[in-house]
PDB file of N, CA and C in Angstrom:
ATOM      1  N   UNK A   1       0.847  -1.177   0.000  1.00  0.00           N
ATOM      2  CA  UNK A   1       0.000   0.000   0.000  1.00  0.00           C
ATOM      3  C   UNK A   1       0.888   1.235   0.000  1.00  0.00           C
ATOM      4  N   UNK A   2       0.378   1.914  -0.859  1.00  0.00           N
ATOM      5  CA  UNK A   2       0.998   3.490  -0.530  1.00  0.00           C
ATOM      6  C   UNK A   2       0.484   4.243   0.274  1.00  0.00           C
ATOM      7  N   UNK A   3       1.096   4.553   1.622  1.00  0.00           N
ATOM      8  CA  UNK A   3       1.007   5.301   2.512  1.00  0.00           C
ATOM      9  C   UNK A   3       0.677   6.805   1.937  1.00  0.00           C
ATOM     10  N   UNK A   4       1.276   7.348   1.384  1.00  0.00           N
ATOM     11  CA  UNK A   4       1.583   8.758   1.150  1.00  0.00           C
ATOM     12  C   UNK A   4       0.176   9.138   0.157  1.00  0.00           C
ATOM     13  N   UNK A   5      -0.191   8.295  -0.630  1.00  0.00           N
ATOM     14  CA  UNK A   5      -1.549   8.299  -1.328  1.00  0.00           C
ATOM     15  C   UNK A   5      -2.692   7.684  -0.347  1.00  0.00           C
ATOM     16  N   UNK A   6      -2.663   7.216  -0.047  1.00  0.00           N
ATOM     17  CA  UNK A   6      -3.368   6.673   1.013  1.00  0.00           C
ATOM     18  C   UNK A   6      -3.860   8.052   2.279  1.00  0.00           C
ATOM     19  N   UNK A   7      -2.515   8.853   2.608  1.00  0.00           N
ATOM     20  CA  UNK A   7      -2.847   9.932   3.623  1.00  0.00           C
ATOM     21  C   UNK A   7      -3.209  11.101   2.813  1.00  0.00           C
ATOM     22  N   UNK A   8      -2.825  11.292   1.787  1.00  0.00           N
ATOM     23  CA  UNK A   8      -3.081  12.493   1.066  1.00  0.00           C
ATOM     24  C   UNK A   8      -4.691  12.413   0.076  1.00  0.00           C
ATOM     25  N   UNK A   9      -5.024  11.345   0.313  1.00  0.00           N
ATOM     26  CA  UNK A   9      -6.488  10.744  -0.184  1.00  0.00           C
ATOM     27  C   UNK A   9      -7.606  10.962   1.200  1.00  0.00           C
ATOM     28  N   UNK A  10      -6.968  10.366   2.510  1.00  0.00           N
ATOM     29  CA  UNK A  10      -7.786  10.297   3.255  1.00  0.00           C
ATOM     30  C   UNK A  10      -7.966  11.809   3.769  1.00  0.00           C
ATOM     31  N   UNK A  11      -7.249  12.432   4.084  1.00  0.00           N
ATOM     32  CA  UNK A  11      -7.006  13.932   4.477  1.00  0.00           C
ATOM     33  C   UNK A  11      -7.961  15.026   3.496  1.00  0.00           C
ATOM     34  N   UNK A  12      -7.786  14.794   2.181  1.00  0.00           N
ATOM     35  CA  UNK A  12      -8.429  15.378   0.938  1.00  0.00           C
ATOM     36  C   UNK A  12      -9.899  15.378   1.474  1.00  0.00           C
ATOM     37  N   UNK A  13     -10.641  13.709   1.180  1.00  0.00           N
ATOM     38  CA  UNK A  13     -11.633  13.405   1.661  1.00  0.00           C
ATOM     39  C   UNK A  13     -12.389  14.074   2.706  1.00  0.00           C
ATOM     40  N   UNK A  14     -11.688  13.444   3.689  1.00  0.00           N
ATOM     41  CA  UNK A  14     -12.209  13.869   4.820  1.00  0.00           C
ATOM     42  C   UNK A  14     -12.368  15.509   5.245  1.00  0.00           C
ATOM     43  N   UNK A  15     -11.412  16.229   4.826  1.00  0.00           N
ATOM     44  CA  UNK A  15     -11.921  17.943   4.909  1.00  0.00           C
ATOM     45  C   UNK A  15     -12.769  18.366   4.102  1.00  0.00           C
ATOM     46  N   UNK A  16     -13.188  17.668   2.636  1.00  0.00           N
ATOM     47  CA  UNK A  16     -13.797  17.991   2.004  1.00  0.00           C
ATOM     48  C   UNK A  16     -15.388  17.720   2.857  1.00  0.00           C
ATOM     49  N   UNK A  17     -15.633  16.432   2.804  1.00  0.00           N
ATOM     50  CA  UNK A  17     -16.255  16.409   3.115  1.00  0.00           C
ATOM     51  C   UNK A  17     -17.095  16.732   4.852  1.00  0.00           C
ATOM     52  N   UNK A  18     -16.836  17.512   5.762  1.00  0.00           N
ATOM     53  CA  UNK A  18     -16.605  17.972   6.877  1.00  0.00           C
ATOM     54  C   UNK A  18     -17.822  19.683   6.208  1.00  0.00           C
ATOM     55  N   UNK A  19     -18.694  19.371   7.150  1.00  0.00           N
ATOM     56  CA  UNK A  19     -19.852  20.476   7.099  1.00  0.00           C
ATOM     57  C   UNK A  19     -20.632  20.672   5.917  1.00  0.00           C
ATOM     58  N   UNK A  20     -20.448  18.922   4.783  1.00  0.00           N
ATOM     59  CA  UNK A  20     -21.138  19.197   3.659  1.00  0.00           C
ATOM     60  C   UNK A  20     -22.538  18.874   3.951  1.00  0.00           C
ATOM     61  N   UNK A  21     -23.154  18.841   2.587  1.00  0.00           N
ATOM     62  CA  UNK A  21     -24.239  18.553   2.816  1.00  0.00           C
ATOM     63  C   UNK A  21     -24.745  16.537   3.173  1.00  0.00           C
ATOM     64  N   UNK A  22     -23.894  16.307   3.117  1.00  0.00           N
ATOM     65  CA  UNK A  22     -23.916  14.645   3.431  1.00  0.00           C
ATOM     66  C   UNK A  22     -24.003  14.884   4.914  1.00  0.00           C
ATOM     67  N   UNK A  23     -23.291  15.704   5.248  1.00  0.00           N
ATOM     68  CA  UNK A  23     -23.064  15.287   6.821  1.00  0.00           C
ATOM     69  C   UNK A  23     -24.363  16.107   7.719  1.00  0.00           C
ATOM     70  N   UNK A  24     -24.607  16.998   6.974  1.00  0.00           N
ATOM     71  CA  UNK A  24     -25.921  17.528   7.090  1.00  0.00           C
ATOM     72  C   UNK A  24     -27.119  16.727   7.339  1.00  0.00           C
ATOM     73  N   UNK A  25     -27.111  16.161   6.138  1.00  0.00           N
ATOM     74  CA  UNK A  25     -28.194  15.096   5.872  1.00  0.00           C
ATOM     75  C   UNK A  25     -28.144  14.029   6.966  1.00  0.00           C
ATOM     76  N   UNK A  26     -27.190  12.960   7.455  1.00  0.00           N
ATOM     77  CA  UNK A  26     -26.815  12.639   8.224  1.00  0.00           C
ATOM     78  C   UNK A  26     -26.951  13.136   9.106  1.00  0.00           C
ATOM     79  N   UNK A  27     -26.751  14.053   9.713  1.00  0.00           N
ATOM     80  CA  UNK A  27     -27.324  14.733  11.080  1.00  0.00           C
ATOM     81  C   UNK A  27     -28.939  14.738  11.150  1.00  0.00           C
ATOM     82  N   UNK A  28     -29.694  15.141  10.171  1.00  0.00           N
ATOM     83  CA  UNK A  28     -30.923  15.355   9.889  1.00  0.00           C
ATOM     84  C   UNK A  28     -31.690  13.536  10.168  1.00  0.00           C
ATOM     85  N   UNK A  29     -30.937  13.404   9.598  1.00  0.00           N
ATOM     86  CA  UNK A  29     -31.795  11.856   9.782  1.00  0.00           C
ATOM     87  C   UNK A  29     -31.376  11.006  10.939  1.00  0.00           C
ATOM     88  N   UNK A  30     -30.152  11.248  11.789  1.00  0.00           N
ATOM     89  CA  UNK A  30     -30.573  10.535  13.059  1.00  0.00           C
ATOM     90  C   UNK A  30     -31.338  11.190  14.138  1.00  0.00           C
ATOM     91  N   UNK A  31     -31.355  12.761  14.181  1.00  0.00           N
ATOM     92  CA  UNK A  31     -31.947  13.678  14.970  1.00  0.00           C
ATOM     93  C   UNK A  31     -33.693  12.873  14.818  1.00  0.00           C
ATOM     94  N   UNK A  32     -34.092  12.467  13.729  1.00  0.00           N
ATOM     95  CA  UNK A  32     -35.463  12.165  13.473  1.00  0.00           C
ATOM     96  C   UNK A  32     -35.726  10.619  14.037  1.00  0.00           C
ATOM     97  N   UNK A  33     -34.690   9.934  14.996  1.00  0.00           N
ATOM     98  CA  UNK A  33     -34.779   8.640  15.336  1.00  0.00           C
ATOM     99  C   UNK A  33     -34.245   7.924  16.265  1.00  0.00           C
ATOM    100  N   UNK A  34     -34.314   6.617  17.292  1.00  0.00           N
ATOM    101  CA  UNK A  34     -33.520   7.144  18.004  1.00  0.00           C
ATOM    102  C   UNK A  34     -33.046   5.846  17.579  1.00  0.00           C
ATOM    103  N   UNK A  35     -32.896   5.373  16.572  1.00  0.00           N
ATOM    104  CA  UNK A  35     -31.795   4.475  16.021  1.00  0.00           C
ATOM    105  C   UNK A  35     -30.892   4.654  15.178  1.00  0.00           C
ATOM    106  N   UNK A  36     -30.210   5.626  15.722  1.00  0.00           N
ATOM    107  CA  UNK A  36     -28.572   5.612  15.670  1.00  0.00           C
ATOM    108  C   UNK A  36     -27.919   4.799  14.726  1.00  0.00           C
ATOM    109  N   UNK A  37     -28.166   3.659  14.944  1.00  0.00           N
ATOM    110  CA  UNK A  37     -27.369   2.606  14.321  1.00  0.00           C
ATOM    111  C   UNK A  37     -27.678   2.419  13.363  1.00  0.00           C
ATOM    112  N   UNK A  38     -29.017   2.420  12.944  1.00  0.00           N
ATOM    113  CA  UNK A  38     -29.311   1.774  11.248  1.00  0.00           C
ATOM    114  C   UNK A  38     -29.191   2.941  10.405  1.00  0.00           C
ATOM    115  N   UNK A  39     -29.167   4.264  11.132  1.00  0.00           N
ATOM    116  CA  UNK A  39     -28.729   5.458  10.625  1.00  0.00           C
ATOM    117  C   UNK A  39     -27.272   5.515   9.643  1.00  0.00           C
ATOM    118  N   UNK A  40     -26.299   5.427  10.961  1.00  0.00           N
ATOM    119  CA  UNK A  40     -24.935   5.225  11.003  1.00  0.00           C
ATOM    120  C   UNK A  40     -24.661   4.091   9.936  1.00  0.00           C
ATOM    121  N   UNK A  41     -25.170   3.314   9.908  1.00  0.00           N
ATOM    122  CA  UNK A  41     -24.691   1.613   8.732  1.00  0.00           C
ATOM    123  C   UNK A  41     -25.494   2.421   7.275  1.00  0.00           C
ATOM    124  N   UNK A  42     -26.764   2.735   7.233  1.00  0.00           N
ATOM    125  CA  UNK A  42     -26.791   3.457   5.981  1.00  0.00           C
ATOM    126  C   UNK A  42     -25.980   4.421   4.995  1.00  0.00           C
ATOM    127  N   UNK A  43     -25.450   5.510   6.469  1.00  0.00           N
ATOM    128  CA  UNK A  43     -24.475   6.667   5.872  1.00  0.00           C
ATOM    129  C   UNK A  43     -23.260   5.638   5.464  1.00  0.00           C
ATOM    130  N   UNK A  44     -22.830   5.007   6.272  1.00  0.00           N
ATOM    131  CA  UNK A  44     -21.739   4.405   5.735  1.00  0.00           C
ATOM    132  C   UNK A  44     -21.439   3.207   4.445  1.00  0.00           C
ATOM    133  N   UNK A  45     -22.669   2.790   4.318  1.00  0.00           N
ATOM    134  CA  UNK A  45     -22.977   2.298   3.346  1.00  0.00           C
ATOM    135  C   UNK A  45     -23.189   3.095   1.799  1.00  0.00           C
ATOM    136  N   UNK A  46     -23.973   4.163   2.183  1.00  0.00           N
ATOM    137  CA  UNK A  46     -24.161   4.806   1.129  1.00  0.00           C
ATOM    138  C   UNK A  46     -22.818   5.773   0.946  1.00  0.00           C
ATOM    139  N   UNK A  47     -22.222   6.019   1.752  1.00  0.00           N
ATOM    140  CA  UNK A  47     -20.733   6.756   1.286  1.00  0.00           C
ATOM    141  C   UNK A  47     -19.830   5.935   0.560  1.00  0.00           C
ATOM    142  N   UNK A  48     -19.779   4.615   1.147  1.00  0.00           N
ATOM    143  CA  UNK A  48     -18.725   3.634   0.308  1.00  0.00           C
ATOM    144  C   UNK A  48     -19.199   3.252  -0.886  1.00  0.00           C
ATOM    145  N   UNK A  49     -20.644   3.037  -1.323  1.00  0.00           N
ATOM    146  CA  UNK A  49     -20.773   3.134  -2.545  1.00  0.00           C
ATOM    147  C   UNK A  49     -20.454   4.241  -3.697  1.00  0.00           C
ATOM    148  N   UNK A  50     -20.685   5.470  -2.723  1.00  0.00           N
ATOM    149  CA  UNK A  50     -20.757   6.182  -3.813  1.00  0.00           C
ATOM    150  C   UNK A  50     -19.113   6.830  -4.043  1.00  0.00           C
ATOM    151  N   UNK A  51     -18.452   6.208  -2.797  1.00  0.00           N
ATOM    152  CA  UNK A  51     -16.626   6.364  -3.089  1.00  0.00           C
ATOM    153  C   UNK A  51     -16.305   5.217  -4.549  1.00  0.00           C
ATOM    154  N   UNK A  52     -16.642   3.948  -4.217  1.00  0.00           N
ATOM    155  CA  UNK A  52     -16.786   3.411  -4.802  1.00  0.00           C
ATOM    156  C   UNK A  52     -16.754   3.261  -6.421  1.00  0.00           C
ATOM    157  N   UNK A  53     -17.653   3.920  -6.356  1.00  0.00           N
ATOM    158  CA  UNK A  53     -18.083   4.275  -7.718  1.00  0.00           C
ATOM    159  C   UNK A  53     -17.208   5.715  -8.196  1.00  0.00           C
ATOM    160  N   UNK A  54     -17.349   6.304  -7.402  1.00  0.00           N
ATOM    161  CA  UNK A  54     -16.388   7.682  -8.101  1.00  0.00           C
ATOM    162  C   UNK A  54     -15.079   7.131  -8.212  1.00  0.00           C
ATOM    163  N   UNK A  55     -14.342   6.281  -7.169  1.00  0.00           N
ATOM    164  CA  UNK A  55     -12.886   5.684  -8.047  1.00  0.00           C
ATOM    165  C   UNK A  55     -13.311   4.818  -9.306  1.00  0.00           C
ATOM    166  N   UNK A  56     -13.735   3.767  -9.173  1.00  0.00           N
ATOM    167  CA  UNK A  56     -14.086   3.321 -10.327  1.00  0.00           C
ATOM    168  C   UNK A  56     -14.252   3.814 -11.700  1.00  0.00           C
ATOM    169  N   UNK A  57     -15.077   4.566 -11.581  1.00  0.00           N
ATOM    170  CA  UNK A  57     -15.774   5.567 -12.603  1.00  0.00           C
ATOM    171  C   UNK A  57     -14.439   6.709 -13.030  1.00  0.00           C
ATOM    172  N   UNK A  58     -14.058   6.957 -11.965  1.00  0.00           N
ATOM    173  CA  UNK A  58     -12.579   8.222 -12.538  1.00  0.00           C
ATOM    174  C   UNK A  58     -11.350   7.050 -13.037  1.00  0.00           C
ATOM    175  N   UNK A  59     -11.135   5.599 -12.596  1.00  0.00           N
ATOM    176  CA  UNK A  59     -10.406   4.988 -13.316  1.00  0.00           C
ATOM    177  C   UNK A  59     -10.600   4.614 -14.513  1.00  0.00           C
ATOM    178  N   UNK A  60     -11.770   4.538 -15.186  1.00  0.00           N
ATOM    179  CA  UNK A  60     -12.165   4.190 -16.374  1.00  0.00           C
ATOM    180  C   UNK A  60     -12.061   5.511 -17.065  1.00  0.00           C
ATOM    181  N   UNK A  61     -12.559   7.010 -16.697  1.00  0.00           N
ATOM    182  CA  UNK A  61     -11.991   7.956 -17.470  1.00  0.00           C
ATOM    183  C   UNK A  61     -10.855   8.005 -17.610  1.00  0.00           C
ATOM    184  N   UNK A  62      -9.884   8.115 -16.830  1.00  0.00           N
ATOM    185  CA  UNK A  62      -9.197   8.738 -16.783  1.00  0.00           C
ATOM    186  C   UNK A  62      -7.951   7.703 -18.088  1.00  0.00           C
ATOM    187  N   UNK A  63      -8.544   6.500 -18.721  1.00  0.00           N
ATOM    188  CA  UNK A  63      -8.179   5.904 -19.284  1.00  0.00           C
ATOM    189  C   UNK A  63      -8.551   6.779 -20.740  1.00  0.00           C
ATOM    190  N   UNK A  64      -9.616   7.508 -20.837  1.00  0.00           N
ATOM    191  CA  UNK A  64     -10.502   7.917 -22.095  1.00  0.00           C
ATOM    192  C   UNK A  64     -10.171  10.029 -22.351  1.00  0.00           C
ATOM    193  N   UNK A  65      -9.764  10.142 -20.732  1.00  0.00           N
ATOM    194  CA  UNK A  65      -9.392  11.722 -20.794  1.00  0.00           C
ATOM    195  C   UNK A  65      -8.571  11.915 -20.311  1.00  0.00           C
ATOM    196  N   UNK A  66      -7.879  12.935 -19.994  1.00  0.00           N
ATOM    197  CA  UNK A  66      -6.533  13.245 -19.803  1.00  0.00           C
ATOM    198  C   UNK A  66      -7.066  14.271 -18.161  1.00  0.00           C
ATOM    199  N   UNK A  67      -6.190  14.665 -17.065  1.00  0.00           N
ATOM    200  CA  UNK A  67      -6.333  14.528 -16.216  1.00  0.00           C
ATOM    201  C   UNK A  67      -6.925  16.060 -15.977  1.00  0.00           C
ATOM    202  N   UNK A  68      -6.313  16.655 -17.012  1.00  0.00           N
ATOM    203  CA  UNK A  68      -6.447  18.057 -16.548  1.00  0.00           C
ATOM    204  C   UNK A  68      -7.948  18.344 -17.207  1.00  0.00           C
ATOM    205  N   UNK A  69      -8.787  17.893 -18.267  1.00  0.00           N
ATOM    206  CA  UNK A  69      -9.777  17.724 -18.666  1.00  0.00           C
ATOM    207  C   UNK A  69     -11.134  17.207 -18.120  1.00  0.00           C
ATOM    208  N   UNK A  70     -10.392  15.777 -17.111  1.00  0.00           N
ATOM    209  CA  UNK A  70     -11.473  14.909 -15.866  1.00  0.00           C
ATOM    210  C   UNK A  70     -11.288  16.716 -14.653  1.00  0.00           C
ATOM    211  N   UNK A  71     -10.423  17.395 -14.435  1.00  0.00           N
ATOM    212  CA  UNK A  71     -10.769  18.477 -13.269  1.00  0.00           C
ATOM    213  C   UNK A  71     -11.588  19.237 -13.471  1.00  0.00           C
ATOM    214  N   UNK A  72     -11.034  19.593 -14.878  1.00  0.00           N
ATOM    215  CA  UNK A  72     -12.376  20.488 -15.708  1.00  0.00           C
ATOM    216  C   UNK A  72     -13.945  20.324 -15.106  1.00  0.00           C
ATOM    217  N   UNK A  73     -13.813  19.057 -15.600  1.00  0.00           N
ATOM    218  CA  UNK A  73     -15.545  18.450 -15.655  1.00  0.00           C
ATOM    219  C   UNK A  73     -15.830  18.587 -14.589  1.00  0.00           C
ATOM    220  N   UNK A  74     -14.797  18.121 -13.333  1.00  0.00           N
ATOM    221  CA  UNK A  74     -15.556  17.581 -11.845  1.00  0.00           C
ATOM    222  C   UNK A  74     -15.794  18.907 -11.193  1.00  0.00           C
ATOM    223  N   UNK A  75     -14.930  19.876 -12.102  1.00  0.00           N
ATOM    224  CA  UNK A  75     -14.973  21.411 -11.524  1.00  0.00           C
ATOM    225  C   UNK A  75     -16.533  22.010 -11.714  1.00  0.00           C
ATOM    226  N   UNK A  76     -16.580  21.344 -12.855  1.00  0.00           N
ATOM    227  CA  UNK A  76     -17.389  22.348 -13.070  1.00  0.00           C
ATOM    228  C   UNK A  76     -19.185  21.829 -12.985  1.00  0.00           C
ATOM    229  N   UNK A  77     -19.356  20.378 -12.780  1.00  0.00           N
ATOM    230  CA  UNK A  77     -20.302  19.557 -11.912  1.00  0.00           C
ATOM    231  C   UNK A  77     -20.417  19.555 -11.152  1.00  0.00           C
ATOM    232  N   UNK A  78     -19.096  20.247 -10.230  1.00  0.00           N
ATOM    233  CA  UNK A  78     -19.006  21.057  -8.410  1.00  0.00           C
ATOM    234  C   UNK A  78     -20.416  22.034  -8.840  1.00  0.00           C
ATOM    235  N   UNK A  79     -19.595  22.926  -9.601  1.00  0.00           N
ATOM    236  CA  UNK A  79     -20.306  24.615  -9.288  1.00  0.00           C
ATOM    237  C   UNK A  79     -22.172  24.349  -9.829  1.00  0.00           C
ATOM    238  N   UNK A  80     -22.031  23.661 -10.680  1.00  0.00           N
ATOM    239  CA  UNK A  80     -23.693  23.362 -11.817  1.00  0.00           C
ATOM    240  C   UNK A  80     -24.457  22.742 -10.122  1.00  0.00           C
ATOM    241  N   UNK A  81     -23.840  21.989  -9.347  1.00  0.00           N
ATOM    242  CA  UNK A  81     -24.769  21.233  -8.557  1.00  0.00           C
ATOM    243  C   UNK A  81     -24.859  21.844  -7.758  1.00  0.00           C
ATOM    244  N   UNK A  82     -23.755  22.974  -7.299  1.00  0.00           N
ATOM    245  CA  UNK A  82     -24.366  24.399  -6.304  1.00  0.00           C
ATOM    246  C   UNK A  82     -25.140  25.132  -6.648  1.00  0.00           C
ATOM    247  N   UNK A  83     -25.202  25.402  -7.755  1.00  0.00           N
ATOM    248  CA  UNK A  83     -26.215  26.564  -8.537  1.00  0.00           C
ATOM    249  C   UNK A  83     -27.338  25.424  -8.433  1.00  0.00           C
ATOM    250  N   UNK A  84     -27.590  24.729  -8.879  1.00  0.00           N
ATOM    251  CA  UNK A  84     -28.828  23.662  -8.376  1.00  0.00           C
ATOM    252  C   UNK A  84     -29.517  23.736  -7.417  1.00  0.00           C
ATOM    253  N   UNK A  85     -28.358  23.470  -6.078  1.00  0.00           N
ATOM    254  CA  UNK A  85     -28.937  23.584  -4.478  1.00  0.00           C
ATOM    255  C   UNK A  85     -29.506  25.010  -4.252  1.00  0.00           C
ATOM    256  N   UNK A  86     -29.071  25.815  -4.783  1.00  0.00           N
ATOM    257  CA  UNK A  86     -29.001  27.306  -4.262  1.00  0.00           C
ATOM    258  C   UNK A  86     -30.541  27.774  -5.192  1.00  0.00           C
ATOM    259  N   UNK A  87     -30.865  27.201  -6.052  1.00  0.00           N
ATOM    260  CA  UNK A  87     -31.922  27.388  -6.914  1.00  0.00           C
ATOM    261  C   UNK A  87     -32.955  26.698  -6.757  1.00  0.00           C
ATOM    262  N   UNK A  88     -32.667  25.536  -6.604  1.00  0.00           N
ATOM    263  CA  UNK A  88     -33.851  24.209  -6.149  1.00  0.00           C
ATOM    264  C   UNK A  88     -34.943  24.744  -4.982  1.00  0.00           C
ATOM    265  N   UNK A  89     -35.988  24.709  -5.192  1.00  0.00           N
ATOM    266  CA  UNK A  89     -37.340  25.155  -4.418  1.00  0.00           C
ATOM    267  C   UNK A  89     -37.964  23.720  -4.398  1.00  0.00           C
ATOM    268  N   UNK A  90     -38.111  23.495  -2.996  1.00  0.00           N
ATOM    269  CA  UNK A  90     -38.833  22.598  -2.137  1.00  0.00           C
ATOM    270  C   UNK A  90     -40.250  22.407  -2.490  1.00  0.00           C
TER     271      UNK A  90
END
């Protein structure tokens, strides 16, 4: 294993994701229950899939695009899905 990818992956991750809206959501849905646990095994379930799939899915591009082109996109599927949230009416 590579350590150094390994810490510079987990570190990335993990600040990124820290006050998003996952963790939001996650907060929201155990506050509504007092089972904790099937809460907790869902989030974690549904995070590893969808890690999952985003390595997966960026290993198969990244076979088809070039790297600075895959940032492009993810850049800019960042900002389209904020303008989404920020627009989206309930």
């Amino acid at each position: 294993m590579d350590w150094k990818i390994f810490a510079s992956t987990f570190i990335t991750i993990f600040l990124a994701e820290m006050g998003d809206k996952t963790q939001f959501a996650a907060l929201a849905a155990s506050s509504q229950t007092k089972s904790t646990v099937t809460v907790l095994i869902a989030v974690l379930l549904a995070l590893g899939l969808a890690g999952t799939m985003g390595v997966l899915f960026g290993r198969y591009l990244s076979q088809l695009l070039s790297v600075q082109i895959l940032r492009y996109i993810s850049g800019s599927l960042f900002i389209l899905l904020g303008v989404w949230v920020l627009t989206h009416k309930n």
